[in-house]
Structure formats: structure tokens, C-alpha cells
C-alpha atoms as a PDB file:
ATOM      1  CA  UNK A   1       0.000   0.000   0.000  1.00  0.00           C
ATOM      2  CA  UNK A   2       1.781   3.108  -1.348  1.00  0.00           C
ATOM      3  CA  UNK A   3       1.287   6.177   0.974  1.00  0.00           C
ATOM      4  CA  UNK A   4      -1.477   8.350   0.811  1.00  0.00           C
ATOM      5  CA  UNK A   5      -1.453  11.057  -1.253  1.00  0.00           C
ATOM      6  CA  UNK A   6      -4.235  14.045  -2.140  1.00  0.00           C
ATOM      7  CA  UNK A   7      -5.875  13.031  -5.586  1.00  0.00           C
ATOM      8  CA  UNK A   8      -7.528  16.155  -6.406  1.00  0.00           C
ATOM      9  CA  UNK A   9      -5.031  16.187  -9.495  1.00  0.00           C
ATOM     10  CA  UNK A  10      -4.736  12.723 -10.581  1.00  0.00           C
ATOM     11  CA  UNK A  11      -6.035  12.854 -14.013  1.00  0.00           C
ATOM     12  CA  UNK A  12      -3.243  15.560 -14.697  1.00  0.00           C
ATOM     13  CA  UNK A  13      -0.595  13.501 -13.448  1.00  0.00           C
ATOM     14  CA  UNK A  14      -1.844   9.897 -13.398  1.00  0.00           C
ATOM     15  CA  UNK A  15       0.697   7.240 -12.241  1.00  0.00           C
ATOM     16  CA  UNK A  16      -0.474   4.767 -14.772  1.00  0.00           C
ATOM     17  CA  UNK A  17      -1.496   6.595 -17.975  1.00  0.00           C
ATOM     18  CA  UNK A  18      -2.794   3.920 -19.567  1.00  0.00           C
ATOM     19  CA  UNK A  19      -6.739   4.140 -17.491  1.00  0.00           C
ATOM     20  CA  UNK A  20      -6.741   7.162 -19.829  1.00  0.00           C
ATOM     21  CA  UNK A  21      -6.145   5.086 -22.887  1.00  0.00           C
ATOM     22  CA  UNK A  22      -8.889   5.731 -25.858  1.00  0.00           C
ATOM     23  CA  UNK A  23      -9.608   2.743 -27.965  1.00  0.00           C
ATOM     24  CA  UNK A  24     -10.311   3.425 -31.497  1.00  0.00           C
ATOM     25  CA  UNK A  25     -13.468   4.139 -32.796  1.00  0.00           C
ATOM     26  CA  UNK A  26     -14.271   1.033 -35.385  1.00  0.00           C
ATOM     27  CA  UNK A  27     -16.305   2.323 -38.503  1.00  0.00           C
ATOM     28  CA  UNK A  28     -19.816   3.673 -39.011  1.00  0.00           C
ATOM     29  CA  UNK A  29     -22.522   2.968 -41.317  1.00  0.00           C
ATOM     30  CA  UNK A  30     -25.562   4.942 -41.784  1.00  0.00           C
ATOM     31  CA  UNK A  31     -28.549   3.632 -39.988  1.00  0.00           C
ATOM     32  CA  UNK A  32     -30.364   3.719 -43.508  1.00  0.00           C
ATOM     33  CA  UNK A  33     -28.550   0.782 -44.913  1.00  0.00           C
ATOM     34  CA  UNK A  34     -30.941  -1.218 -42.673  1.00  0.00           C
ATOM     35  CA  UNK A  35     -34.208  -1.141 -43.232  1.00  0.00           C
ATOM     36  CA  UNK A  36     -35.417  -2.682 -39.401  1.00  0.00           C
ATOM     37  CA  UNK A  37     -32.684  -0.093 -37.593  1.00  0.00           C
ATOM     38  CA  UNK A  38     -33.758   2.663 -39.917  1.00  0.00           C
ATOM     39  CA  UNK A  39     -37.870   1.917 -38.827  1.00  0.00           C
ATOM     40  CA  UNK A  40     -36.525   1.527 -35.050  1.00  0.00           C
ATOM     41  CA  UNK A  41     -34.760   4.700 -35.523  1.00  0.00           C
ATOM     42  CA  UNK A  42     -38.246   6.007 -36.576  1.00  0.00           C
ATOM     43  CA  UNK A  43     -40.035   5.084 -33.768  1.00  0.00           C
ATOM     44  CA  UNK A  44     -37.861   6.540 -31.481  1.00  0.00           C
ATOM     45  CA  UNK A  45     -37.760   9.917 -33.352  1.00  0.00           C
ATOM     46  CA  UNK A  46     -41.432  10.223 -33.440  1.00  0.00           C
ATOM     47  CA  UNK A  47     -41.570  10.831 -29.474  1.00  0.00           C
ATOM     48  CA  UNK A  48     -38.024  11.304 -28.698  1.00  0.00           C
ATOM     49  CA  UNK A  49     -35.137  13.903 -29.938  1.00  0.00           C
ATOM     50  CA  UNK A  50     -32.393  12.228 -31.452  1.00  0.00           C
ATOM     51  CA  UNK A  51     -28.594  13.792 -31.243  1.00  0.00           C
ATOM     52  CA  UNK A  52     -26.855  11.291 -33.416  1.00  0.00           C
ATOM     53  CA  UNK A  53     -26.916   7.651 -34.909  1.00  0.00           C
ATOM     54  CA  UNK A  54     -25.388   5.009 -36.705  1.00  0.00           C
ATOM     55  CA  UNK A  55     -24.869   1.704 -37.477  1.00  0.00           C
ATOM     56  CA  UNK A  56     -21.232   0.014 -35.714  1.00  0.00           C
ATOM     57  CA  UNK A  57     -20.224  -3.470 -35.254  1.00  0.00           C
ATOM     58  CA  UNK A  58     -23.903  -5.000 -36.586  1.00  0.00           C
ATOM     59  CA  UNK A  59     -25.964  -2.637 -33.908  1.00  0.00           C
ATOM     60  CA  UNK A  60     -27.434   0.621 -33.667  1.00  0.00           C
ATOM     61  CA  UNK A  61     -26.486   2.749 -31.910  1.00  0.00           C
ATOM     62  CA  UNK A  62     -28.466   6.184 -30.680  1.00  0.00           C
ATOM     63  CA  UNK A  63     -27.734   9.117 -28.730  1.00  0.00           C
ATOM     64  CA  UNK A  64     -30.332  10.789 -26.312  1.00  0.00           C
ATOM     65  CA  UNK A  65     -31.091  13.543 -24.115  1.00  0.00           C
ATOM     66  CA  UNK A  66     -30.536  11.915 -20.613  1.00  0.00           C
ATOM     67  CA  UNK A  67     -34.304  12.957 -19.802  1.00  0.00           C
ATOM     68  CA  UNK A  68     -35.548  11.024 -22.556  1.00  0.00           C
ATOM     69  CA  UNK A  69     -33.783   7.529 -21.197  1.00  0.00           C
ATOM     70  CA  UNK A  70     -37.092   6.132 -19.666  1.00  0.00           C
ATOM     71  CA  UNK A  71     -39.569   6.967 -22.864  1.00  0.00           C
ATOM     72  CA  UNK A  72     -37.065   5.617 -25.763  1.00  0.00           C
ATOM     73  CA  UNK A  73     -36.818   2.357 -23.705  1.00  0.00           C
ATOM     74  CA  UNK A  74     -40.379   2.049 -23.510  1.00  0.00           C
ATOM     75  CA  UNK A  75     -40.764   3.251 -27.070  1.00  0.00           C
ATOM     76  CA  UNK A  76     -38.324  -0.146 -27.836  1.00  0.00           C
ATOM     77  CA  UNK A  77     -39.997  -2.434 -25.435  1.00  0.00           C
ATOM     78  CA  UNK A  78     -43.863  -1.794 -26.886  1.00  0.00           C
ATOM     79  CA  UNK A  79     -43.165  -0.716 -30.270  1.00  0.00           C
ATOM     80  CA  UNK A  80     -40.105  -2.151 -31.440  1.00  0.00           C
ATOM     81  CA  UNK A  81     -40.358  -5.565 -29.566  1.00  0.00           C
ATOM     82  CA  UNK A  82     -36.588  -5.216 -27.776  1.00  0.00           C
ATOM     83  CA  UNK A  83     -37.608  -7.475 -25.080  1.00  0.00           C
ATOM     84  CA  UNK A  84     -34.247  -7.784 -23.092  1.00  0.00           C
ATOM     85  CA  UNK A  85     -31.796  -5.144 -21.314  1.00  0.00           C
ATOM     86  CA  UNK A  86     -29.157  -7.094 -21.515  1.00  0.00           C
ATOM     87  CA  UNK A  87     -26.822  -4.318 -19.985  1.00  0.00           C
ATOM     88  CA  UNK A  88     -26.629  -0.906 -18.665  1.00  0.00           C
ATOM     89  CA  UNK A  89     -23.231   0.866 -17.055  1.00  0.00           C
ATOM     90  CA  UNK A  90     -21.497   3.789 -17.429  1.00  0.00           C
ATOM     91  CA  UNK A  91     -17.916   5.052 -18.681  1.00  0.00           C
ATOM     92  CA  UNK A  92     -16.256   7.351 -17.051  1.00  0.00           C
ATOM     93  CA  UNK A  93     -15.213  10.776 -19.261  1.00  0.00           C
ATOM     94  CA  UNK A  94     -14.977  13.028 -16.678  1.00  0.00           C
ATOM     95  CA  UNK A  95     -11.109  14.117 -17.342  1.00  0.00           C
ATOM     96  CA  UNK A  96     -12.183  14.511 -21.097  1.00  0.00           C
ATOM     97  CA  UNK A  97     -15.309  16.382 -20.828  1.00  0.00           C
ATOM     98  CA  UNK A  98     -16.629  16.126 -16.793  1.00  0.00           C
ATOM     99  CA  UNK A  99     -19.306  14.103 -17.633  1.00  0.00           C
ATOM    100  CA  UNK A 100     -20.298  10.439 -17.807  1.00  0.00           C
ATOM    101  CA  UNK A 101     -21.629   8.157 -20.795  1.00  0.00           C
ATOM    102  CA  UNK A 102     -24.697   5.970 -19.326  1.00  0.00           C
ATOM    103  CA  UNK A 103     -25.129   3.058 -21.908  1.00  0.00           C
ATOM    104  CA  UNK A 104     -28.106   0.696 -22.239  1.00  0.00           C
ATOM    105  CA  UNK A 105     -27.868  -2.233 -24.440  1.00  0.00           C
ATOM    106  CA  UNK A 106     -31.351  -3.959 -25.914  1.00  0.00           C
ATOM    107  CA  UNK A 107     -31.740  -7.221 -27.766  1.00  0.00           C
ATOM    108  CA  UNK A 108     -34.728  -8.128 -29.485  1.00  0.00           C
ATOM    109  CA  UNK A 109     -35.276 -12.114 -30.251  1.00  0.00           C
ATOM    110  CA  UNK A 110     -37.738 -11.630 -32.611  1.00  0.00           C
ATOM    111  CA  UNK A 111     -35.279  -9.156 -34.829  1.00  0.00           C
ATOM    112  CA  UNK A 112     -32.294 -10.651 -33.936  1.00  0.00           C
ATOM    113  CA  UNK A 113     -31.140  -6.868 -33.558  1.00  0.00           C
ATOM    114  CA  UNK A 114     -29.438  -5.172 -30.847  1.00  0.00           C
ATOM    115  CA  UNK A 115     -29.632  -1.568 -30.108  1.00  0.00           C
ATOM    116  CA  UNK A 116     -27.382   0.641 -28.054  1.00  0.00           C
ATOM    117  CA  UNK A 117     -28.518   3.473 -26.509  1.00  0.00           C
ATOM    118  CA  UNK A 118     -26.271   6.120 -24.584  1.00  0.00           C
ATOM    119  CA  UNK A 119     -26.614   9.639 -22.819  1.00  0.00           C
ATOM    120  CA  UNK A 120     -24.015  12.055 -21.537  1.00  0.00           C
ATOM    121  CA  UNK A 121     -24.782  13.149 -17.836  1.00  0.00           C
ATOM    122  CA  UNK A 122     -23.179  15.821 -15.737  1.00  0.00           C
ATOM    123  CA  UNK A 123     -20.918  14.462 -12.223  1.00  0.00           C
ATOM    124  CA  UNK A 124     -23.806  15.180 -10.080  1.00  0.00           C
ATOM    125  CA  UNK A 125     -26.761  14.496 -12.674  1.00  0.00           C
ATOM    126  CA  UNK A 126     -29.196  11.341 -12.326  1.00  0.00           C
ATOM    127  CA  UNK A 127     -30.726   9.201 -14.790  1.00  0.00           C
ATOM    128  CA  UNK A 128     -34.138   7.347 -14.522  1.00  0.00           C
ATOM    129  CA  UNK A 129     -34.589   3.899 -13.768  1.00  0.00           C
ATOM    130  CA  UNK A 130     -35.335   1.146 -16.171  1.00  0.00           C
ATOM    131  CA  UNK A 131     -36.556  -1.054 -13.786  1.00  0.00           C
ATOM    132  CA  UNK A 132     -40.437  -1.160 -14.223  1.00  0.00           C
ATOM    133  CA  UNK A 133     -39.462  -1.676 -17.367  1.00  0.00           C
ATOM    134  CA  UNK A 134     -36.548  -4.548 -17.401  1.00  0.00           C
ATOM    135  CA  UNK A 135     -36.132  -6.151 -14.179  1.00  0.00           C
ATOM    136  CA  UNK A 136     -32.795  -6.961 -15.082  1.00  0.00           C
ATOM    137  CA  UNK A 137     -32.134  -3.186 -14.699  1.00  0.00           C
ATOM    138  CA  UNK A 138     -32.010  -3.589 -11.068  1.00  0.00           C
ATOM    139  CA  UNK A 139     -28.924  -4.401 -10.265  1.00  0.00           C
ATOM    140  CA  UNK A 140     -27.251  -3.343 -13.188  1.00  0.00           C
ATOM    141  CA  UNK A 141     -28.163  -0.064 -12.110  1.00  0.00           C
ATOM    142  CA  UNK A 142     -27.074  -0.669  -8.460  1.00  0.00           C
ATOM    143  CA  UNK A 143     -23.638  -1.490  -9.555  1.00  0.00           C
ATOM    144  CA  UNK A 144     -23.111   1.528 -11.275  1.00  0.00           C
ATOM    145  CA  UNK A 145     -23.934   3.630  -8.586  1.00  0.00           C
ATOM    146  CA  UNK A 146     -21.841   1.708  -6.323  1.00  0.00           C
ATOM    147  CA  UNK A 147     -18.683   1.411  -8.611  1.00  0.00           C
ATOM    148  CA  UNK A 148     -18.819   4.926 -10.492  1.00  0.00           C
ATOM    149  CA  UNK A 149     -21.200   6.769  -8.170  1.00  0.00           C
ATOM    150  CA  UNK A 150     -24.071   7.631 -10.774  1.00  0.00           C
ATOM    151  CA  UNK A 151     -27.414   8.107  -9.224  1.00  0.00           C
ATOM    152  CA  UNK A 152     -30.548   6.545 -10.141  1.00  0.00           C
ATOM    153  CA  UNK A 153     -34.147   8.249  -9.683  1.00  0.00           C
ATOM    154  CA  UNK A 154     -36.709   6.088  -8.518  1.00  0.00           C
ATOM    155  CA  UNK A 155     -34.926   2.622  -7.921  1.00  0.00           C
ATOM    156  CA  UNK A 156     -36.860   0.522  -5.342  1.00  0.00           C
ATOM    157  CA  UNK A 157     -33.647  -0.362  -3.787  1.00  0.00           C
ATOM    158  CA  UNK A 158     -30.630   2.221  -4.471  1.00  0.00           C
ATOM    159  CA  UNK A 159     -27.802   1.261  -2.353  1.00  0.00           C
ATOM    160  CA  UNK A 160     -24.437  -0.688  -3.129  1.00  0.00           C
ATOM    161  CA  UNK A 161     -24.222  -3.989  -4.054  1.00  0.00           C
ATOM    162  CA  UNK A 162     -20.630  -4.997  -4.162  1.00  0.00           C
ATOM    163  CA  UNK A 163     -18.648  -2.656  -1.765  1.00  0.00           C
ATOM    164  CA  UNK A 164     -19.882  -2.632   2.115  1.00  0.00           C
ATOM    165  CA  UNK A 165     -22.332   0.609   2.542  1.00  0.00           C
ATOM    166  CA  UNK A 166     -19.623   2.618   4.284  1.00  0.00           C
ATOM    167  CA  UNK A 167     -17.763   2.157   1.917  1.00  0.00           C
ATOM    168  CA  UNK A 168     -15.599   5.691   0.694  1.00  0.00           C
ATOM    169  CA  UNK A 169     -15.536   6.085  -3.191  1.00  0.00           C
ATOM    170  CA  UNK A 170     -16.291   4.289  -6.446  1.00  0.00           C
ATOM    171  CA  UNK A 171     -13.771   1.786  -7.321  1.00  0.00           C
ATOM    172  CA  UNK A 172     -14.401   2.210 -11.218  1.00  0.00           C
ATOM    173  CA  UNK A 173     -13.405   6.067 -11.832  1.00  0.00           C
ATOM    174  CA  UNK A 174     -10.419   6.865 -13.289  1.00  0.00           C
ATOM    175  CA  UNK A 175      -9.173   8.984 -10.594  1.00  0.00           C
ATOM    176  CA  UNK A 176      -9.947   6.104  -8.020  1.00  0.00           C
ATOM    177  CA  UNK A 177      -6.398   4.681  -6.885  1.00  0.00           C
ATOM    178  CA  UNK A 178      -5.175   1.363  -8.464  1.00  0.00           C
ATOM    179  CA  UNK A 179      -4.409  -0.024  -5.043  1.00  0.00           C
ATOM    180  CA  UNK A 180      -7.097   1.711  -3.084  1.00  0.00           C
ATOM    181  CA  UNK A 181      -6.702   4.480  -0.687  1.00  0.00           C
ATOM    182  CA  UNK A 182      -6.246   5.593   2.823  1.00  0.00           C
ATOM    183  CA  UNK A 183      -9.721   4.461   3.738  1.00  0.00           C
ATOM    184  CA  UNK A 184      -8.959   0.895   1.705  1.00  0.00           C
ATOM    185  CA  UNK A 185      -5.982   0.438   3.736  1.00  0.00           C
ATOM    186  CA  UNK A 186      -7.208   0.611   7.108  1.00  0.00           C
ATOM    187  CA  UNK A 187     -10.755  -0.701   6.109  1.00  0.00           C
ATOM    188  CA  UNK A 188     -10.914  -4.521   7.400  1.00  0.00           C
ATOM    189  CA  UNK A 189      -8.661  -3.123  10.609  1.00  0.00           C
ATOM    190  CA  UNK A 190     -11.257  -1.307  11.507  1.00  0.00           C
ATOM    191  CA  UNK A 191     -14.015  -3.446  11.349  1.00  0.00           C
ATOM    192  CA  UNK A 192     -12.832  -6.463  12.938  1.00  0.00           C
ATOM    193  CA  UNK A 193     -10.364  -5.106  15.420  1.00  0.00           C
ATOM    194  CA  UNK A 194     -11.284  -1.022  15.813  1.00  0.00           C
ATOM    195  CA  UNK A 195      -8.950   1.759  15.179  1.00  0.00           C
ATOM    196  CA  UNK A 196      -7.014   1.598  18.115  1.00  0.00           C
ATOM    197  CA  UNK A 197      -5.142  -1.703  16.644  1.00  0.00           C
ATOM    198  CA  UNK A 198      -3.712  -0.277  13.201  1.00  0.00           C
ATOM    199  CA  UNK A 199      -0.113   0.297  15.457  1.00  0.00           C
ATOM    200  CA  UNK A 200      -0.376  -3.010  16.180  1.00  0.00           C
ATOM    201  CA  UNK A 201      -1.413  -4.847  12.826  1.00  0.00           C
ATOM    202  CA  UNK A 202      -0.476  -2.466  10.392  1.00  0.00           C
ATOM    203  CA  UNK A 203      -2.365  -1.361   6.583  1.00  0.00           C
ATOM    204  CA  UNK A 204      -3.391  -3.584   4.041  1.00  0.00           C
ATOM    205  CA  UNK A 205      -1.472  -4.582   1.169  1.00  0.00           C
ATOM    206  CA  UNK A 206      -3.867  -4.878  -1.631  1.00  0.00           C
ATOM    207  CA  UNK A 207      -1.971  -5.481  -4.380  1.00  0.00           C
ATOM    208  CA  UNK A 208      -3.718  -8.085  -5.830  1.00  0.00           C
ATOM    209  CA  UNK A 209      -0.444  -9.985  -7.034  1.00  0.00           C
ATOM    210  CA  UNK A 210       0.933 -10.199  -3.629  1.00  0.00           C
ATOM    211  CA  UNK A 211      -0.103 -13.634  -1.676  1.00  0.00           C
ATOM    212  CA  UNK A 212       1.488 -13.527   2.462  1.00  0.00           C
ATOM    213  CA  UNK A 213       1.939 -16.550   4.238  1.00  0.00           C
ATOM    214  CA  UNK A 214       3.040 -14.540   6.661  1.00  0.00           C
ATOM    215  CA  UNK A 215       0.681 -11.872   7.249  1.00  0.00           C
ATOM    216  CA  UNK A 216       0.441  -9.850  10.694  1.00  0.00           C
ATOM    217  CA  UNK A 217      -2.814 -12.009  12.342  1.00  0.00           C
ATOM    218  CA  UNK A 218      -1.448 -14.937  10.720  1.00  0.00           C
ATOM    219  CA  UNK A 219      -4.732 -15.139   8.964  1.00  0.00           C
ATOM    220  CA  UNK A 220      -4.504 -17.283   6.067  1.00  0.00           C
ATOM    221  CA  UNK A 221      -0.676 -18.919   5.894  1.00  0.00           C
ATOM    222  CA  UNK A 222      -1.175 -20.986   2.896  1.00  0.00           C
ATOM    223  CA  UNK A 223      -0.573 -24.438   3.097  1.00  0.00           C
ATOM    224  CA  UNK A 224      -0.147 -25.345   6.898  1.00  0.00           C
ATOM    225  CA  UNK A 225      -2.920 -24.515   9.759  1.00  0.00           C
ATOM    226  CA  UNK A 226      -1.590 -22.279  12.683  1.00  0.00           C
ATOM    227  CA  UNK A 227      -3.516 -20.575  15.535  1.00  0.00           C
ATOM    228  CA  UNK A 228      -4.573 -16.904  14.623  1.00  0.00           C
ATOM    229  CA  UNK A 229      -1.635 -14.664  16.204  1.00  0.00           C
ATOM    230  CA  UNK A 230       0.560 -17.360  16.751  1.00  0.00           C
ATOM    231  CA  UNK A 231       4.291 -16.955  16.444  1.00  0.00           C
ATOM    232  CA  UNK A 232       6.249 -17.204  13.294  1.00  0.00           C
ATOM    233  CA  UNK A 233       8.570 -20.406  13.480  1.00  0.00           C
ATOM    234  CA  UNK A 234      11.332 -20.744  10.858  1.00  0.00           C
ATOM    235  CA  UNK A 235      12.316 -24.057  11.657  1.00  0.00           C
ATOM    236  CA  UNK A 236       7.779 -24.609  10.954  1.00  0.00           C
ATOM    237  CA  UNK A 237       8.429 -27.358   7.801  1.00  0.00           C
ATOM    238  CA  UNK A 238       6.439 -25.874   4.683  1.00  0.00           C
ATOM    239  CA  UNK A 239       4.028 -27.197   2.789  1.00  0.00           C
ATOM    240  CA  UNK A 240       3.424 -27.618  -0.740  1.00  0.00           C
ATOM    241  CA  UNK A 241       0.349 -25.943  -2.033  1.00  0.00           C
ATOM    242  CA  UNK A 242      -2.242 -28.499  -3.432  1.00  0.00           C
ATOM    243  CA  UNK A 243      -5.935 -27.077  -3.819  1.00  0.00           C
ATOM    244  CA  UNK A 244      -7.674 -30.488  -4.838  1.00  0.00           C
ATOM    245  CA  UNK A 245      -8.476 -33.258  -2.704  1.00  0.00           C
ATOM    246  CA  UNK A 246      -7.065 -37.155  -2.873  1.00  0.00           C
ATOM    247  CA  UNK A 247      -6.657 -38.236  -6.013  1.00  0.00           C
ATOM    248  CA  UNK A 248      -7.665 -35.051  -7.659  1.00  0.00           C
ATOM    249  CA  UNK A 249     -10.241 -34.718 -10.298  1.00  0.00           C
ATOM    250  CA  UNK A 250     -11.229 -36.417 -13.354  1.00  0.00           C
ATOM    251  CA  UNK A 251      -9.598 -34.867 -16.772  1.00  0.00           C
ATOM    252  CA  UNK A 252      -8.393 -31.765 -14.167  1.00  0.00           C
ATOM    253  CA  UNK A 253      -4.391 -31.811 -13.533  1.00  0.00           C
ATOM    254  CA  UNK A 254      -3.754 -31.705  -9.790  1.00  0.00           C
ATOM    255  CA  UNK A 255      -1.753 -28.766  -8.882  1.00  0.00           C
ATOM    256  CA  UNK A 256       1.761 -29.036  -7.292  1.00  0.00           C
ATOM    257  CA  UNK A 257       3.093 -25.844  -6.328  1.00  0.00           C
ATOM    258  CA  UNK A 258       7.044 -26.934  -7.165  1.00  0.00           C
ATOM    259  CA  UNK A 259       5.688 -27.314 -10.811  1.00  0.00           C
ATOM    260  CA  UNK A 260       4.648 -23.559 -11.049  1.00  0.00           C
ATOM    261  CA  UNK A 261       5.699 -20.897 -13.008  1.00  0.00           C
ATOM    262  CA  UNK A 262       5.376 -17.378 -12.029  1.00  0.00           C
ATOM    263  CA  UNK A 263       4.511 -14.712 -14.782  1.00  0.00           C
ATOM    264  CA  UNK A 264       6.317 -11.561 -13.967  1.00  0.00           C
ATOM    265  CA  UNK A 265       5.220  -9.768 -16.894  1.00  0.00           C
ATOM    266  CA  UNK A 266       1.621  -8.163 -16.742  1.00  0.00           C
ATOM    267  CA  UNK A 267       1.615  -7.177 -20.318  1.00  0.00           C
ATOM    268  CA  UNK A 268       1.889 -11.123 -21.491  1.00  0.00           C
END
């Protein structure tokens, strides 16, 4: 866990670039070179304002006025018989332009079509919930408040659904530290033993690549059982790793730790 330092000016000097990284954009077709996207498209425009469209990668793709997010997808559910939200997130732009793109992403069976739909919202600005509409909206739209902080108007149930609720930040914003932060660090310490105990046990390392045998509590030593808090032995024999039972598994190679091979290079 690197030291804390204040973020307010990440994005203008990021440690790893690369979270900044733009794909590029793969080509366009115009929606009228399909006759079902092009009557979809009509549909939409008919109740709806439309900023821009096209066709890319097979699917069409619109964009809307944020305000407009609830009556296009009911416009595509009754009308144009897309019976499936098969995703909705958001990406964050916020060092770019300081604002996010909220995607939704419909499949009709009957077509065989899928239709993307995306709206730009401001840091602070909510979107309405798709939820009456697609139940599978529900936690879709739960996990992108909880991992980039966008709100959701009207959700039966808006709180987080993979971080704890006390949770500080949104793990999925550029600017959010690759390792976590001060309150990452100190977060299980607190729980389980209170604040007065971080002299005693220390931060978190949450590098995800690191793996302690040794760690402060003695928590989880890999490979042998010891008593939580119990002294470190050097002369304590160590045990290969094996994560299968007896005889291991049909087809499935039992794993021998001796036989590993560590992959120092993250870009392989």
C-alpha cells in the first residue's frame, strides 16, 4: 500500500497513464442501410429527440437527451419488440469532458437486432430507472452507482451492491487509486479489530499480485494450519500448495506448487 497522497489532481498527473487510454473508434454505417434499424430509428424519433446515430459493429447505436432515457426504452420495449436489457453501465469521461456516458444495451429475439442506446450526464446528474421496465435493470443499475457513483431516480432499492455501505468512493473512476486508498488500507482493521489496533497490525497490502503466508494475524498462511496470532517459526516445515483433494479430479491436472511458473510480466 503506497502512501497516501491528495488526488484532487490525478487525471493531470496519473501514475499509470494507460486508465486514460482511448480505444479506437471502429467504422460507421448509416442507420439507412438497414431497413429494421432505420424503422426503429423512426419510432424513437417520433416521441423522442435524437442527437446522433449510426450503425457500428452490426448494432445501432443512438444518442439521447438523458431525460428522454425512460420513454425511448419504452418506445423499444412496446413498439419495437426489444424485449431484453441485456446491460446498462457507465464510462467514465470526466477528465475529457466532466461528464459520464450511461449506456443501455437492448436485444430483441424476434429481430435478432441489438440496439445501443447512450446519454451524456453531468458528475452530479441522475438518470431514470429502467426497472419497471426490465427487471434486469435492477442491479445493473445498483452497480453503477456503487462502482462509479451515478445516481438513479426512482430505484426501489438504491444502495451498493458490491462494496460494504460505508464504503468511501467508487472503485471504477479513473481517478480512483489502483491499489485503493487511505480508507482501503485501514478498512478490514477497523471493522474487525477497531482503530485503536492499526499500530499493532499495520495497513493492508492490496496489491492483488501479492499472496502472504506470513501476514500480521497470521490469517490465512497458505498451506499449513496455525492458531490466529501465533508466532512465526522458521524451523515450521512448509508445505506444498495443493488445492484439490485425494486423487484429484477427473480430466483436471492436480496442482503441485514446485511445478509452477510465475509470470512476472503483466503485459503477457
Amino acid at each position: 500500500m503506497r502512501k497516501y497522497v491528495p488526488k484532487d489532481d490525478v487525471q493531470k498527473k496519473a501514475y499509470y497513464t494507460d486508465r486514460f487510454w482511448v480505444a479506437p473508434q471502429v467504422a460507421k454505417s448509416p442507420v439507412e442501410t438497414d431497413a429494421v434499424f432505420a424503422a426503429d430509428l423512426e419510432a424513437i424519433k417520433a416521441k423522442c429527440e435524437v442527437l446522433d446515430a449510426y450503425i457500428q459493429v452490426d448494432q445501432l447505436v443512438v444518442l439521447i437527451n438523458p431525460n428522454d432515457n425512460f420513454t425511448v426504452a419504452q418506445i423499444l420495449k412496446e413498439e419495437c419488440g426489444y424485449n431484453q436489457l441485456s446491460e446498462c453501465s457507465a464510462i467514465d469521461w470526466l477528465a475529457k469532458q466532466k461528464q459520464f456516458e450511461v449506456f443501455y444495451q437492448f436485444l430483441s429475439m424476434s429481430k435478432r437486432k441489438r440496439m445501443r442506446v447512450k446519454c451524456f450526464i453531468d458528475k452530479e446528474q441522475a438518470v431514470e430507472s429502467l426497472n419497471p421496465l426490465y427487471r434486469s435493470a435492477d442491479w445493473a443499475e445498483r452497480e453503477m452507482y456503487d462502482m462509479f457513483g451515478v445516481k438513479v431516480n426512482n430505484h426501489p432499492y438504491m444502495k451498493r451492491i458490491l462494496m460494504p455501505d460505508d464504503w468511501v468512493g467508487h472503485p471504477l473512476l479513473k481517478t480512483y487509486p489502483l491499489q485503493g486508498d487511505e480508507a482501503a488500507s485501514w478498512y478490514e482493521v477497523d471493522r474487525i479489530y477497531g482503530k485503536e489496533a492499526r499500530d499493532i497490525i499495520g495497513p493492508e497490502n492490496r496489491e492483488s499480485a501479492v499472496v502472504d503466508r506470513y501476514d500480521t494475524e497470521r490469517f490465512g498462511r497458505l498451506g499449513h494450519e496455525v492458531a490466529r496470532g501465533s508466532e512465526f517459526d522458521e524451523n515450521q516445515p512448509v508445505t506444498p500448495l495443493a488445492y484439490q483433494e485425494e486423487g484429484g479430479v477427473f480430466i483436471v491436472k492436480k496442482f503441485q506448487e514446485d511445478g509452477a511458473v510465475t509470470i512476472t510480466d503483466r503485459k503477457r
